[in-house]
Protein backbone atom coordinates (compact mmCIF):
# COMPACT_ATOMS: atom_id res chain seq x y z
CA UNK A 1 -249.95 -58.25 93.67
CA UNK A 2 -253.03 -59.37 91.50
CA UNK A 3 -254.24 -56.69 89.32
CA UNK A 4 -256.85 -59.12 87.80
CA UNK A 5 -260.53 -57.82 87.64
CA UNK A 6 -261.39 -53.74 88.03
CA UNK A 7 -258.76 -50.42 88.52
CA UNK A 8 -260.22 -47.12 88.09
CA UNK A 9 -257.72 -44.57 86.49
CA UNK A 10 -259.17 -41.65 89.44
CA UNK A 11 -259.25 -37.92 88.37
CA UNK A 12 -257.67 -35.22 90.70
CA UNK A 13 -259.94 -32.52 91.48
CA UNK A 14 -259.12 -29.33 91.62
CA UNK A 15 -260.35 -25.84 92.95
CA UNK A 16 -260.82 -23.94 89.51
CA UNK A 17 -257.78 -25.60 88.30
CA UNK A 18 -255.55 -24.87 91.40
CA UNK A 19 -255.19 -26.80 94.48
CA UNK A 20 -256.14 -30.46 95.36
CA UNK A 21 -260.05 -30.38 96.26
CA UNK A 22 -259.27 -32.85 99.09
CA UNK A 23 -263.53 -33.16 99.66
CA UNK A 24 -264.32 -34.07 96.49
CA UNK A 25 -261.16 -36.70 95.99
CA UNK A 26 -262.85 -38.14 99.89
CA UNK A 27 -266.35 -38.58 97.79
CA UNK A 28 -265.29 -39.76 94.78
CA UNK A 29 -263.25 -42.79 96.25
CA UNK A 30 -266.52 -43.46 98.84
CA UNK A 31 -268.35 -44.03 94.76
CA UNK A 32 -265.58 -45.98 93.64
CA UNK A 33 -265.99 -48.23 96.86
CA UNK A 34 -269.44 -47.97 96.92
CA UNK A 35 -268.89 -49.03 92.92
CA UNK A 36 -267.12 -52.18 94.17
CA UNK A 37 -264.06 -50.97 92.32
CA UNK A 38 -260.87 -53.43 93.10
CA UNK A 39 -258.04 -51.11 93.24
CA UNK A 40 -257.48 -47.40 92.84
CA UNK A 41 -254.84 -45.94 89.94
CA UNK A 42 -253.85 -42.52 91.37
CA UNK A 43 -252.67 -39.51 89.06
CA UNK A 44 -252.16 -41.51 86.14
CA UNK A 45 -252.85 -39.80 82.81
CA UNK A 46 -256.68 -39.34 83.70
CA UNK A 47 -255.37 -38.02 87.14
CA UNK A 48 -253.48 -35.28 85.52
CA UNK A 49 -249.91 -36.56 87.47
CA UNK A 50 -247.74 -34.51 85.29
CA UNK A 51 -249.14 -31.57 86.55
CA UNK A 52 -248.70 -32.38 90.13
CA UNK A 53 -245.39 -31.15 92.01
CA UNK A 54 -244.23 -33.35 94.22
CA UNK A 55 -245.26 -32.58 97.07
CA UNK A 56 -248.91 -32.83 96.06
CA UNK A 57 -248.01 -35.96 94.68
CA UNK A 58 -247.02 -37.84 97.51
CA UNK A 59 -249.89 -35.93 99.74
CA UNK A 60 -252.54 -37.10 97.43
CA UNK A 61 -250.78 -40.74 97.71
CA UNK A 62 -250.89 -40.65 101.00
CA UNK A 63 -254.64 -39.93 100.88
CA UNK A 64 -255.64 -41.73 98.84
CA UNK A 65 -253.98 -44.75 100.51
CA UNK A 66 -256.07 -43.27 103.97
CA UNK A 67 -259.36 -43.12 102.35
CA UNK A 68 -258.88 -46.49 99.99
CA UNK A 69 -261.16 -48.75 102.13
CA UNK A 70 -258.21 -51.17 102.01
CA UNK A 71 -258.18 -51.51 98.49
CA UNK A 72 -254.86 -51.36 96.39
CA UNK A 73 -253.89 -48.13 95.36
CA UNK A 74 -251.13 -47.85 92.06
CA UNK A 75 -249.00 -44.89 91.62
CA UNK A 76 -249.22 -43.31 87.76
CA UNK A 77 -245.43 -43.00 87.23
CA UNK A 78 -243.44 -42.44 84.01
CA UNK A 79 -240.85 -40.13 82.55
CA UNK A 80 -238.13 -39.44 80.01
CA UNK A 81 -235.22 -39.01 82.37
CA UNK A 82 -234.69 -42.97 83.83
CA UNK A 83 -232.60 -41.60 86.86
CA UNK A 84 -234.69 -39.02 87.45
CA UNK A 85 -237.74 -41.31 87.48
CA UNK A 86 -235.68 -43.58 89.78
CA UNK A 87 -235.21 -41.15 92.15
CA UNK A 88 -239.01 -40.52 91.94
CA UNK A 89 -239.77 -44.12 92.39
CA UNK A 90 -237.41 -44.80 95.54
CA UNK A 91 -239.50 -41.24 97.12
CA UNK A 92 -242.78 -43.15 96.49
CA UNK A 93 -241.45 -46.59 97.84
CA UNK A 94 -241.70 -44.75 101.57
CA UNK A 95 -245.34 -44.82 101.09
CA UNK A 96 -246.12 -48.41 100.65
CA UNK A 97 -247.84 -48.69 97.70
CA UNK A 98 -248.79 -51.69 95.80
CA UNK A 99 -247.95 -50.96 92.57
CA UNK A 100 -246.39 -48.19 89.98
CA UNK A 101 -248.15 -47.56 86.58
CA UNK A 102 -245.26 -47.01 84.36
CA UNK A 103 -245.37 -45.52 80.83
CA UNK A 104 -243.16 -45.46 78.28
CA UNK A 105 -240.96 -42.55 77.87
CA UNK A 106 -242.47 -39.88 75.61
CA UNK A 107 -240.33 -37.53 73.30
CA UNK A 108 -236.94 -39.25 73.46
CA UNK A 109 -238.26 -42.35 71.40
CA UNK A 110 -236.13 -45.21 72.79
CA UNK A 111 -234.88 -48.10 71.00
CA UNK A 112 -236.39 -51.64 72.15
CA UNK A 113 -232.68 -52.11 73.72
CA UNK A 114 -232.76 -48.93 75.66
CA UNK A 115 -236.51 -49.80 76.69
CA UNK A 116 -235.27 -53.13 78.16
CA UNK A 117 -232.52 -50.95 80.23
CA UNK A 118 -235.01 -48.11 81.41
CA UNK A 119 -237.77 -51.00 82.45
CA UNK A 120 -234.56 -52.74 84.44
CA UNK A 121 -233.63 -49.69 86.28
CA UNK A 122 -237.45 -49.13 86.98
CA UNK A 123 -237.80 -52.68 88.30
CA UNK A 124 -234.57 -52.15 90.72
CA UNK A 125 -235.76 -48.88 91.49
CA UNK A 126 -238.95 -50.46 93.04
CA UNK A 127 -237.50 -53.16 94.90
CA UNK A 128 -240.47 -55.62 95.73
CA UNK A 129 -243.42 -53.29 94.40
CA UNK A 130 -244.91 -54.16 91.28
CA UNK A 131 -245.00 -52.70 88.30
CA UNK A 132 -247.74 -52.48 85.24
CA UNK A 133 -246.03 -51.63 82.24
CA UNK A 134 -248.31 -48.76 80.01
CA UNK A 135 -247.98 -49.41 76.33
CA UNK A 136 -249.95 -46.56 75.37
CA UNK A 137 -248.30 -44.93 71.80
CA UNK A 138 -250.44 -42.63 71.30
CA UNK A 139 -249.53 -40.31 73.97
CA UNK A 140 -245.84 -41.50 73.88
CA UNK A 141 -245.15 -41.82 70.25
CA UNK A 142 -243.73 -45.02 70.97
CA UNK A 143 -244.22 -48.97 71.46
CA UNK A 144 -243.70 -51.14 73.82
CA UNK A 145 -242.85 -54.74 71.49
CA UNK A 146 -244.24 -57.63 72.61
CA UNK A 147 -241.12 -58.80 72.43
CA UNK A 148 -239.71 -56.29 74.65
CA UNK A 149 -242.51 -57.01 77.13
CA UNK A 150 -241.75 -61.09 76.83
CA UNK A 151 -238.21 -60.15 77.76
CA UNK A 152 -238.88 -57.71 80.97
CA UNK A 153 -240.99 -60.13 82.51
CA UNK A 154 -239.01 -62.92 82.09
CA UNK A 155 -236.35 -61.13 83.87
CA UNK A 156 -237.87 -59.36 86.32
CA UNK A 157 -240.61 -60.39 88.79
CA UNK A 158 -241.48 -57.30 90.24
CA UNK A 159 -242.86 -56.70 86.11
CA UNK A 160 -246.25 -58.32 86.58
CA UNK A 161 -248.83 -56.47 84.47
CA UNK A 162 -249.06 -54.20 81.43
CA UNK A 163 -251.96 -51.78 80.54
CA UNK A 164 -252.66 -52.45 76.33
CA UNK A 165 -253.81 -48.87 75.27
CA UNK A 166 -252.63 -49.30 71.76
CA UNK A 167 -255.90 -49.91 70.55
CA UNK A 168 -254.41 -52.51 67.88
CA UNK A 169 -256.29 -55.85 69.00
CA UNK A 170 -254.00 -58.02 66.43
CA UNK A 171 -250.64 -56.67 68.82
CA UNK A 172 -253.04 -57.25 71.60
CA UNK A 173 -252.73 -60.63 70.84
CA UNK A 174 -249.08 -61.03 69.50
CA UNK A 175 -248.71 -59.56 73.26
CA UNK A 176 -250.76 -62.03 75.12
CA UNK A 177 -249.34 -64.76 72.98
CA UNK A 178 -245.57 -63.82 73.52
CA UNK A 179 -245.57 -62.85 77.11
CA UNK A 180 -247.73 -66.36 78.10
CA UNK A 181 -245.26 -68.81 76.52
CA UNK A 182 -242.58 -67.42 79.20
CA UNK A 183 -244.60 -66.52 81.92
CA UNK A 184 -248.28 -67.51 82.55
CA UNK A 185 -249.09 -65.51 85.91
CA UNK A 186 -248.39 -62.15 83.87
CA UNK A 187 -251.35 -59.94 83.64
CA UNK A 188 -252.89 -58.08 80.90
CA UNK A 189 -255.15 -54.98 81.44
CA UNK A 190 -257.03 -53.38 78.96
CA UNK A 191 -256.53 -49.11 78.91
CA UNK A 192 -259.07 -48.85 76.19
CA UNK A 193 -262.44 -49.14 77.85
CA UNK A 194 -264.31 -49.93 74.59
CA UNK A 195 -261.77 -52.23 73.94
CA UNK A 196 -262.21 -53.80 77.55
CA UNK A 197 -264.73 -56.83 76.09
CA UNK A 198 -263.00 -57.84 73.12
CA UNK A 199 -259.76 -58.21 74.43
CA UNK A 200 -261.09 -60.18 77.84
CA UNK A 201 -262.48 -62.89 75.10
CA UNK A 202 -258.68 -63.17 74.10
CA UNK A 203 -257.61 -63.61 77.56
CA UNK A 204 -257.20 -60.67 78.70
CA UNK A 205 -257.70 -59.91 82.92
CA UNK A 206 -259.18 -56.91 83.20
CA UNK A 207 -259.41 -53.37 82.82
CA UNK A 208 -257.80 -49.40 84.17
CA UNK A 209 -260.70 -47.76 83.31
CA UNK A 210 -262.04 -43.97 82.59
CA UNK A 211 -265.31 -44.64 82.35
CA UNK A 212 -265.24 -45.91 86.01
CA UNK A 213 -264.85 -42.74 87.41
CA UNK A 214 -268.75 -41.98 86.26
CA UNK A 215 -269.97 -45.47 86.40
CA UNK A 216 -267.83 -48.00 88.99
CA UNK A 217 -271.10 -50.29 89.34
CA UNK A 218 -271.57 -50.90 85.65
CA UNK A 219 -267.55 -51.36 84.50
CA UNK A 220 -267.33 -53.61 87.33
CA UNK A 221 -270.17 -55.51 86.30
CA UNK A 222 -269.09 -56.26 82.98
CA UNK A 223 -265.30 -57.04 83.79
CA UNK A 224 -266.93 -59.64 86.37
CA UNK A 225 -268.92 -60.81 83.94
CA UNK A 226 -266.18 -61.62 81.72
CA UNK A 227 -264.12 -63.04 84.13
CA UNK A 228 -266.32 -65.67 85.20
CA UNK A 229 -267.20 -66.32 81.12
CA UNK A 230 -270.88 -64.89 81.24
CA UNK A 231 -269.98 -63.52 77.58
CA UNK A 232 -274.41 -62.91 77.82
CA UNK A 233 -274.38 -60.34 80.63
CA UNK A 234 -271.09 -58.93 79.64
CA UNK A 235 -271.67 -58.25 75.97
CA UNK A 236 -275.44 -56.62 77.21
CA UNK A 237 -273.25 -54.03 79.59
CA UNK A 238 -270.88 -53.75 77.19
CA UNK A 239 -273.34 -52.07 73.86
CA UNK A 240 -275.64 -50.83 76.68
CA UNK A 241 -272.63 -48.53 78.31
CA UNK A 242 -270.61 -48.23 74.25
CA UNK A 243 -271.63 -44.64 73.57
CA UNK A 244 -270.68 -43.48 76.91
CA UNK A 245 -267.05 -44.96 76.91
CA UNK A 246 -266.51 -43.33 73.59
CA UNK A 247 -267.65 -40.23 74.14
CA UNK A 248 -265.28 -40.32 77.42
CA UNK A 249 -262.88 -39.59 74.28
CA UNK A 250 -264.64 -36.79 72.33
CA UNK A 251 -261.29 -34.40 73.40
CA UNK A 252 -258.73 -34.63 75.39
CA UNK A 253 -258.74 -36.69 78.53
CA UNK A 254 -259.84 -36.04 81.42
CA UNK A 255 -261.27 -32.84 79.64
CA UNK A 256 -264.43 -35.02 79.33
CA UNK A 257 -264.69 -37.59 82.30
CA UNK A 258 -264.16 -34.45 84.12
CA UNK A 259 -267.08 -32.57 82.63
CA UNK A 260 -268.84 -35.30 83.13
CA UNK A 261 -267.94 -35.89 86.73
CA UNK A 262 -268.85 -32.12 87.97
CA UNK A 263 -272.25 -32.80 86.55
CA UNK A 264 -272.52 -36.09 88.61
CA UNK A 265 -271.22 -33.70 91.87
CA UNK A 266 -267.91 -34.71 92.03
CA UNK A 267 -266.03 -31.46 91.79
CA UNK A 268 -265.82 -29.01 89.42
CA UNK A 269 -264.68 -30.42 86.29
CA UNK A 270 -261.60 -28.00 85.92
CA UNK A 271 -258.15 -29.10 85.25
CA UNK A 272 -254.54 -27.78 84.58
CA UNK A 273 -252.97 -26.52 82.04
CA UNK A 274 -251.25 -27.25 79.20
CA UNK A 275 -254.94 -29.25 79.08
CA UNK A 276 -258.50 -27.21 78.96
CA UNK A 277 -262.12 -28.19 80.08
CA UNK A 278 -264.35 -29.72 77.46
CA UNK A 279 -265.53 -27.42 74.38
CA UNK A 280 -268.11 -29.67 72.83
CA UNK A 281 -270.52 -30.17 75.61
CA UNK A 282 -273.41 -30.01 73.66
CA UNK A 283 -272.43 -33.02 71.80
CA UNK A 284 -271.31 -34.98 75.48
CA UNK A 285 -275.08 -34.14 76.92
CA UNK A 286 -276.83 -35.56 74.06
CA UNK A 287 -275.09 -38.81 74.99
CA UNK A 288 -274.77 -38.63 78.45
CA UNK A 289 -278.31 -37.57 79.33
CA UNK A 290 -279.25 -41.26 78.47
CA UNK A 291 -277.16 -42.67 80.94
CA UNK A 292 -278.53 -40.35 83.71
């Protein structure tokens, strides 16, 4: 699977923070196609999958997958329990998915060594779907090495991709560096969208974005851009759209994107606890009124 060029990270809507609002999901993934979007990443972190049973998780899959236009659609996966995850995983492979987002284990803070074993029963876990490693410390409190990641993908093929949300463009690099010199169809992702420029002029393939939920059209445009090497057009997106990715960050995610989203018509911004809808709007609408 080639996760080169545009994912969207989605949001799950909700009906005032309780069920799926299955009507609003069915609109939003008409934008993201309308968008041009190249692949869908469903109840990731911005899709609030840790507060989805099961069940709801594999019905929104299944949706999702329905109402995809054909595009890919990526599971957000991840856990602190490996067999537990496992089992998780083999539940999902029934849907046919194309790919599993997979985090690094939060809380436990594993070792590099017992990274390398979690990632290996992940990757048998999965069989032949692929998986995008998420190096994303700040939620997890830990790092995925470069090293680490050099060694994973060396070993297993099914370990394709890896989301950089460290927001640390020198390991950015060590990363690209490392992981190239043993395997050059491995592909990077940015999961930073202000990050998504600079780290494309290093090489990088792409972006899962945030900011795509609002605009699709304009994130697309600009990853395009730099794919092709049009640094002119990309870098003009990229300032033009700046203030809007950032403030996309203002509190929590998807607190914001939400917020934002409910605004734009697509559902009603609330989501589920532990998290809570955006406080500072006043600050968001002085940005995002330009963008309007």
């Amino acid at each position: 699977m080639n996760f080169k060029g545009l994912g969207t990270a989605l949001i799950t809507p909700f009906k005032n923070g309780g069920e799926i609002d299955y009507t609003a999901m069915e609109k939003i993934l008409d934008q993201q196609i309308n968008g041009g979007v190249d692949y869908f990443v469903v109840a990731g972190t911005t899709g609030e999958g840790t507060s989805l049973t099961e069940k709801e998780l594999l019905e929104l899959l299944n949706f999702c997958k329905a109402h995809s236009g054909g595009k890919p659609v990526v599971a957000g996966s991840g856990g602190n329990n490996t067999a537990v995850l496992c089992e998780k995983i083999k539940k999902l492979n029934t849907l046919k998915l194309d790919g599993y987002l997979v985090a690094s284990p939060y809380y436990n803070k594993p070792t590099q060594e017992g990274l390398l074993k979690h990632y290996a029963e992940v990757s048998k876990a999965a069989g032949d779907t692929a998986i995008i490693l998420y190096n994303i410390p700040g939620r997890t409190g830990g790092w995925i090495l470069s090293d680490t990641v050099a060694e994973l993908s060396s070993k297993h093929r099914n370990i394709c991709a890896i989301k950089e949300a460290s927001g640390d463009l020198n390991f950015a690099m060590e990363l690209y560096q490392k992981v190239m010199a043993k395997r050059t169809d491995f592909i990077f992702l940015s999961g930073d969208d202000a990050l998504t420029l600079p780290l494309m002029s290093v090489g990088y393939h792409g972006a899962i974005s945030v900011f795509s939920n609002e605009f699709p059209k304009e994130m697309k445009e600009l990853v395009d851009a730099g794919l092709r090497g049009d640094v002119s057009k990309a870098r003009s997106i990229h300032y033009k759209m700046l203030e809007m990715m950032k403030i996309n960050f203002i509190e929590s995610n998807p607190g914001p994107v939400k917020y934002a989203m409910k605004k734009m018509g697509y559902g009603d911004g609330s989501v589920r606890l532990p998290l809570s809808e955006l406080k500072n709007t006043q600050k968001f609408d002085e940005i995002f009124k330009r963008y309007l």
